[in-house]
Protein backbone atom coordinates (compact mmCIF):
# COMPACT_ATOMS: atom_id res chain seq x y z
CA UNK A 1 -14.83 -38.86 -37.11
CA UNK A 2 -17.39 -36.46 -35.53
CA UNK A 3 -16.02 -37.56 -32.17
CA UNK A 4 -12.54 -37.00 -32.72
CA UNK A 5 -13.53 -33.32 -34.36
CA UNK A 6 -15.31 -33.12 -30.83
CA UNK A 7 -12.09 -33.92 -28.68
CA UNK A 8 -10.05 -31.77 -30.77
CA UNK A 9 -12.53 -28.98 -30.74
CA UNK A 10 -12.39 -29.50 -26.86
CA UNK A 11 -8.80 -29.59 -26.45
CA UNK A 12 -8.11 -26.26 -28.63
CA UNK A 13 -11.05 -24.46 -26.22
CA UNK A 14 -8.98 -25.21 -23.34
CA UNK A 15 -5.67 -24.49 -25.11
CA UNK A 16 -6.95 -20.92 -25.51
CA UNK A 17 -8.75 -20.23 -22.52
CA UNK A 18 -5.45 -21.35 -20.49
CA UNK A 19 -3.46 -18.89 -23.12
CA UNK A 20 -5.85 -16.05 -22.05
CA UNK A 21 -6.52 -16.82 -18.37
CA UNK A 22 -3.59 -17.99 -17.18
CA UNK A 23 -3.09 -19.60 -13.73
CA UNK A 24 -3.29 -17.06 -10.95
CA UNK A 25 -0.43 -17.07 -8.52
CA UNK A 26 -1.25 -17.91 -4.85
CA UNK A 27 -1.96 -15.19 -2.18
CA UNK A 28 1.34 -14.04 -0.49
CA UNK A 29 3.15 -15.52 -3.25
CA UNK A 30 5.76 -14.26 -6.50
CA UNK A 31 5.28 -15.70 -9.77
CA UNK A 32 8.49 -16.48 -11.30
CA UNK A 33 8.30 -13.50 -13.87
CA UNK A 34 8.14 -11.41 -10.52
CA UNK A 35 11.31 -12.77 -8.99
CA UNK A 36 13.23 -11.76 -12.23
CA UNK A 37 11.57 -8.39 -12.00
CA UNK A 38 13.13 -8.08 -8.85
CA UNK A 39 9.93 -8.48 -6.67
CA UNK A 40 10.48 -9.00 -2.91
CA UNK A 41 8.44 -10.29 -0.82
CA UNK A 42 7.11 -8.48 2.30
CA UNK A 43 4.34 -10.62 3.99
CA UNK A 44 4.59 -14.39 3.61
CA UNK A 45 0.99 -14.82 4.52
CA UNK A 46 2.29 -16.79 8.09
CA UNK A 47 4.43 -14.35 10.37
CA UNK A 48 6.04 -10.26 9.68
CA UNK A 49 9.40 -11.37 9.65
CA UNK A 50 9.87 -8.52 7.26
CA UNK A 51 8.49 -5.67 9.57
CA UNK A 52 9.09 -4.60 13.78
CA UNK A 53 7.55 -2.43 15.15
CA UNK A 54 7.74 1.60 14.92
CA UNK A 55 10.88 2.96 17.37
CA UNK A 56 10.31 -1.08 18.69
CA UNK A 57 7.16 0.04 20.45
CA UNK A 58 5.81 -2.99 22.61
CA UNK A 59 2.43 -3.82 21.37
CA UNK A 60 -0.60 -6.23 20.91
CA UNK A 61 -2.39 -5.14 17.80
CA UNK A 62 -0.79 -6.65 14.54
CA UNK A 63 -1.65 -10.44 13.97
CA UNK A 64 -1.31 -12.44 11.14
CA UNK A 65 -4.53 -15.21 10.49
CA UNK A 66 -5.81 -16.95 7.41
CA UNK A 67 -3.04 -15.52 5.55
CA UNK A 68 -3.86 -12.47 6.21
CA UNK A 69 -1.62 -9.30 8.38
CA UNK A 70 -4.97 -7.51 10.47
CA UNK A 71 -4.62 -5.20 12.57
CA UNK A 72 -7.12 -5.64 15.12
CA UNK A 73 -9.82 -3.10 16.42
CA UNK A 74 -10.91 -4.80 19.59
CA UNK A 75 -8.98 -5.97 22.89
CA UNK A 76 -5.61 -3.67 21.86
CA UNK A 77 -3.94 -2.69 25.03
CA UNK A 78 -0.76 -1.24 23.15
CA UNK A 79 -0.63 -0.04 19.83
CA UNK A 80 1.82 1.02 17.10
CA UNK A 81 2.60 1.19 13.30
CA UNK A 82 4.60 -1.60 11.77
CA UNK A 83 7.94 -0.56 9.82
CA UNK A 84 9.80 -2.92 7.28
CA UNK A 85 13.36 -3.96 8.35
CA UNK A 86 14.97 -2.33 5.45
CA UNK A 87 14.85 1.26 4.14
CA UNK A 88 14.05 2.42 0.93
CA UNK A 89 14.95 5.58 -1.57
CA UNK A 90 12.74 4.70 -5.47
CA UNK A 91 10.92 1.76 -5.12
CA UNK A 92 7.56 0.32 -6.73
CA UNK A 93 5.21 -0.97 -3.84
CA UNK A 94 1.98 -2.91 -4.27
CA UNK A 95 -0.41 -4.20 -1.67
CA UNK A 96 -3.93 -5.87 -1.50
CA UNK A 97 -5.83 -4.34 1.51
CA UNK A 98 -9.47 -3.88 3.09
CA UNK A 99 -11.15 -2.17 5.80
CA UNK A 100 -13.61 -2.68 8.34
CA UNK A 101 -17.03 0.01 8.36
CA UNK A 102 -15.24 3.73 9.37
CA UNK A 103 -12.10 2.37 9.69
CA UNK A 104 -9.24 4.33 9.21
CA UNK A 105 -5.53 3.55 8.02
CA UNK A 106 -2.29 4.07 5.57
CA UNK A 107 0.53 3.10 4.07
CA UNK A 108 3.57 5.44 4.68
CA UNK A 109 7.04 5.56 2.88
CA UNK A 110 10.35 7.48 3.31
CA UNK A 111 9.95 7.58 7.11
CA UNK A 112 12.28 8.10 9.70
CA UNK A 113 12.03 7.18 13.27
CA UNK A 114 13.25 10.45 14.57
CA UNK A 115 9.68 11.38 15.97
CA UNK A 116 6.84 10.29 18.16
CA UNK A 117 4.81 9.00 15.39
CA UNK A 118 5.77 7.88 11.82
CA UNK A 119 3.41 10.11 9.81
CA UNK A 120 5.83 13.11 11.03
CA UNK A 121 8.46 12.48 8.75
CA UNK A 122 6.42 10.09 5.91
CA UNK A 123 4.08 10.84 3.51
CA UNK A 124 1.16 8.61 3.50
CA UNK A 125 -0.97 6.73 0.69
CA UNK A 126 -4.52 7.31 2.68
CA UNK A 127 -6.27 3.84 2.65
CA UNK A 128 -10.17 4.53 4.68
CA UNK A 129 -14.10 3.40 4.75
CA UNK A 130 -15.10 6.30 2.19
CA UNK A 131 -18.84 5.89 2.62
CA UNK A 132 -19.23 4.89 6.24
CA UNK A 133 -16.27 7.17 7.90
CA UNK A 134 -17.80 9.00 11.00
CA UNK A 135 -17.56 12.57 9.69
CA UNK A 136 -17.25 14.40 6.58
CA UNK A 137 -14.32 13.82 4.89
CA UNK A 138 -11.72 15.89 3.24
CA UNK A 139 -11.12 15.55 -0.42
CA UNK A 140 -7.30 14.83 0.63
CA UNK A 141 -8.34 12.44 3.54
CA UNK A 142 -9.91 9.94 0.95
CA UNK A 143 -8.56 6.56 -0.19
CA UNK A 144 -5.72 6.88 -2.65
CA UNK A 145 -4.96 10.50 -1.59
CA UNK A 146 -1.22 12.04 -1.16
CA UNK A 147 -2.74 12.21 3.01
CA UNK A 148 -3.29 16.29 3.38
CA UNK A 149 -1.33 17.23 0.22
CA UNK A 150 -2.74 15.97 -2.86
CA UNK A 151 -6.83 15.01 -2.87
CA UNK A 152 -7.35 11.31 -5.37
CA UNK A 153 -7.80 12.46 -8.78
CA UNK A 154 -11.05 10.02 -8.97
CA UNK A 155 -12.71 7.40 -6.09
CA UNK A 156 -11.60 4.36 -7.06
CA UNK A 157 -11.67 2.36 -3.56
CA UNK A 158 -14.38 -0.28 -3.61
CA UNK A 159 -16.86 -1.18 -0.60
CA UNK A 160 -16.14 -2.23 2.77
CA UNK A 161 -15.03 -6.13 2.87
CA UNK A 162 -13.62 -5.79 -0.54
CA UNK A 163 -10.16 -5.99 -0.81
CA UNK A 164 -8.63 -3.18 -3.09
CA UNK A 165 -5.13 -3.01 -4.71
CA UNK A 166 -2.78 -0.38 -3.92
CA UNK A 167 0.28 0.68 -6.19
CA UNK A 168 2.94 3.50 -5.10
CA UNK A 169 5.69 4.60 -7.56
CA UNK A 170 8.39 6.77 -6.27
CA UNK A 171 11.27 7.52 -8.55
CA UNK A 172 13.26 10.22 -6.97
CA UNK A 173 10.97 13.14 -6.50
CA UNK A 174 8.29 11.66 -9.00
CA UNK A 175 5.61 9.99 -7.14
CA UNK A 176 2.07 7.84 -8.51
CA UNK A 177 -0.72 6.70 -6.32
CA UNK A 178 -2.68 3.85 -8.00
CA UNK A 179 -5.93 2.03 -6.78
CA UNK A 180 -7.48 -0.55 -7.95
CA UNK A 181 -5.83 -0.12 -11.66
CA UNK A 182 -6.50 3.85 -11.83
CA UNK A 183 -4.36 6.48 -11.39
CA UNK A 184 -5.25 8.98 -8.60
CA UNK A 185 -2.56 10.40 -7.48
CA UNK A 186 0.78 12.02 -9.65
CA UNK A 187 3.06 14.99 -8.06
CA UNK A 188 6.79 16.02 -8.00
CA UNK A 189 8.17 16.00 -3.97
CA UNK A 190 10.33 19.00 -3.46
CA UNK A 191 9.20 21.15 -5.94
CA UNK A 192 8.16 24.98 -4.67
CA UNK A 193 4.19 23.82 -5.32
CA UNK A 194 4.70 20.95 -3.05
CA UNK A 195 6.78 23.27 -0.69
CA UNK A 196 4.16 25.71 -0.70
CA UNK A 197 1.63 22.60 0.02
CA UNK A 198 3.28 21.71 2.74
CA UNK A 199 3.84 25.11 3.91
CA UNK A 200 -0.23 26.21 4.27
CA UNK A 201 -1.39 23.36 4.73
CA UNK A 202 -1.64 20.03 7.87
CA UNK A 203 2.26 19.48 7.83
CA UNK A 204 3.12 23.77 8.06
CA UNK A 205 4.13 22.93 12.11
CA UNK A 206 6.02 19.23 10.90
CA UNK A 207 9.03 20.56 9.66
CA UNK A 208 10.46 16.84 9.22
CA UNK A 209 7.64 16.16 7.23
CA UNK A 210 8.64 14.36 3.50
CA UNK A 211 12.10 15.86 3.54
CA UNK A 212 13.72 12.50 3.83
CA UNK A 213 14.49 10.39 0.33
CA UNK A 214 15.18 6.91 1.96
CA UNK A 215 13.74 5.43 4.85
CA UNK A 216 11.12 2.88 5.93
CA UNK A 217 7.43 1.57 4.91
CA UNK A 218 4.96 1.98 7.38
CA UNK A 219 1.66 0.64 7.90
CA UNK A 220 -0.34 2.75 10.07
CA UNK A 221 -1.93 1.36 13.10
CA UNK A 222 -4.81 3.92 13.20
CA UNK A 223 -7.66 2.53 15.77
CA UNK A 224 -7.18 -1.02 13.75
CA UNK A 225 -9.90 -2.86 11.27
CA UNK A 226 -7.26 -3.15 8.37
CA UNK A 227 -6.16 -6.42 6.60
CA UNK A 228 -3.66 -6.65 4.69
CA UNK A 229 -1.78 -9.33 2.09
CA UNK A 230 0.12 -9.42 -1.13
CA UNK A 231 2.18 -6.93 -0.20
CA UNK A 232 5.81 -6.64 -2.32
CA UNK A 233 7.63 -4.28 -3.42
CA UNK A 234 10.75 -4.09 -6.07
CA UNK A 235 13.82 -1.03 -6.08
CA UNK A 236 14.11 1.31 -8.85
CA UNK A 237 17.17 3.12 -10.17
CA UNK A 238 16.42 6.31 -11.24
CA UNK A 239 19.12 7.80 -13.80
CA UNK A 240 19.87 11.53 -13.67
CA UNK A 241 20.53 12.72 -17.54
């Protein structure tokens, strides 16, 4: 009798813990709860079929090993930012990412490829080595920041070699930086305080800059030692009352 109790004690334990830890999907992967969300897929852990290359720029420095999309520091002889296939307007975007000591990268949305370089036209979710960047930094040049706009609201980016989560919410004009499950970023595009922003600040000589409300995901090639993986992203509708 004590030794069924036992097994049945046993058997509810592990009932439970599965209830509240359940099975974690695989790297590069979408749960099914994801795919009826209307999660997509945009780095399968084994090639970038989903991106090309910024204004189809030849170059060396993307590769994809261990499951992982790294853009590489050392022996680059041509470099350039990676852009999805597809364009998008209001769109929820998540990504796991990491970077090597003062290392230096981002992930850009809404850009166009009407200009030498992508960060003309698209505002940029700053992703860099806060403690060991070369230089003092900006409070709008840290990780999680609206780049040269809008400074993180807290440091939330962990160390270098940890991999951090990154979460962009655009609906419309409405935009939210998250990192690592905080919020540190939350401003209105197009509004006169983001026009006047724009207008004293890094982007007062980019006239293209953040105008456009479609266009393509970039990740930066900035000098390399990023990594990237579980990176998806879903469409929103945004309804206008």
């Amino acid at each position: 009798m004590h030794k069924i109790t036992m097994v049945a004690s046993a058997a509810i334990t592990v009932a439970l813990f599965s209830f509240y830890h359940p099975a974690q999907t695989k790297d590069n992967e979408l749960s099914t709860a994801e795919k009826k969300a209307g999660w997509k897929l945009l780095f399968d852990g084994k090639s970038t079929d989903s991106w090309r290359a910024y204004q189809n720029i030849a170059n060396d420095s993307w590769e994809v090993l261990n499951g992982e999309l790294h853009c590489k520091q050392d022996g680059v002889t041509k470099r350039a930012d990676l852009i999805t296939k597809d364009e998008y307007a209001s769109f929820e975007l998540q990504a796991d990412w990491k970077v090597s000591k003062g290392a230096n990268s981002g992930i850009l949305y809404h850009v166009l490829e009407t200009h030498r370089a992508s960060y003309e036209t698209g505002p940029e979710y700053q992703l860099i080595d806060d403690l060991g960047y070369e230089g003092k930094l900006e409070g709008w040049q840290k990780s999680g920041a609206d780049y040269a706009m809008h400074p993180p609201l807290k440091i939330a980016s962990k160390p270098v070699g940890e991999y951090n989560h990154a979460r962009i919410v655009v609906k419309g004009g409405h935009v939210e930086h998250w990192l690592n499950g905080e919020k540190v970023a939350d401003f209105h595009a197009w509004t006169p305080e983001w026009g006047k922003l724009k207008k004293e600040g890094k982007w007062k000589d980019y006239p293209d800059y953040g105008i456009a409300k479609s266009g393509y995901i970039a990740l930066q090639d900035h000098g390399g030692g990023i990594w990237f993986k579980n990176i998806k992203i879903r469409e929103l509708v945004v309804t206008r009352n």
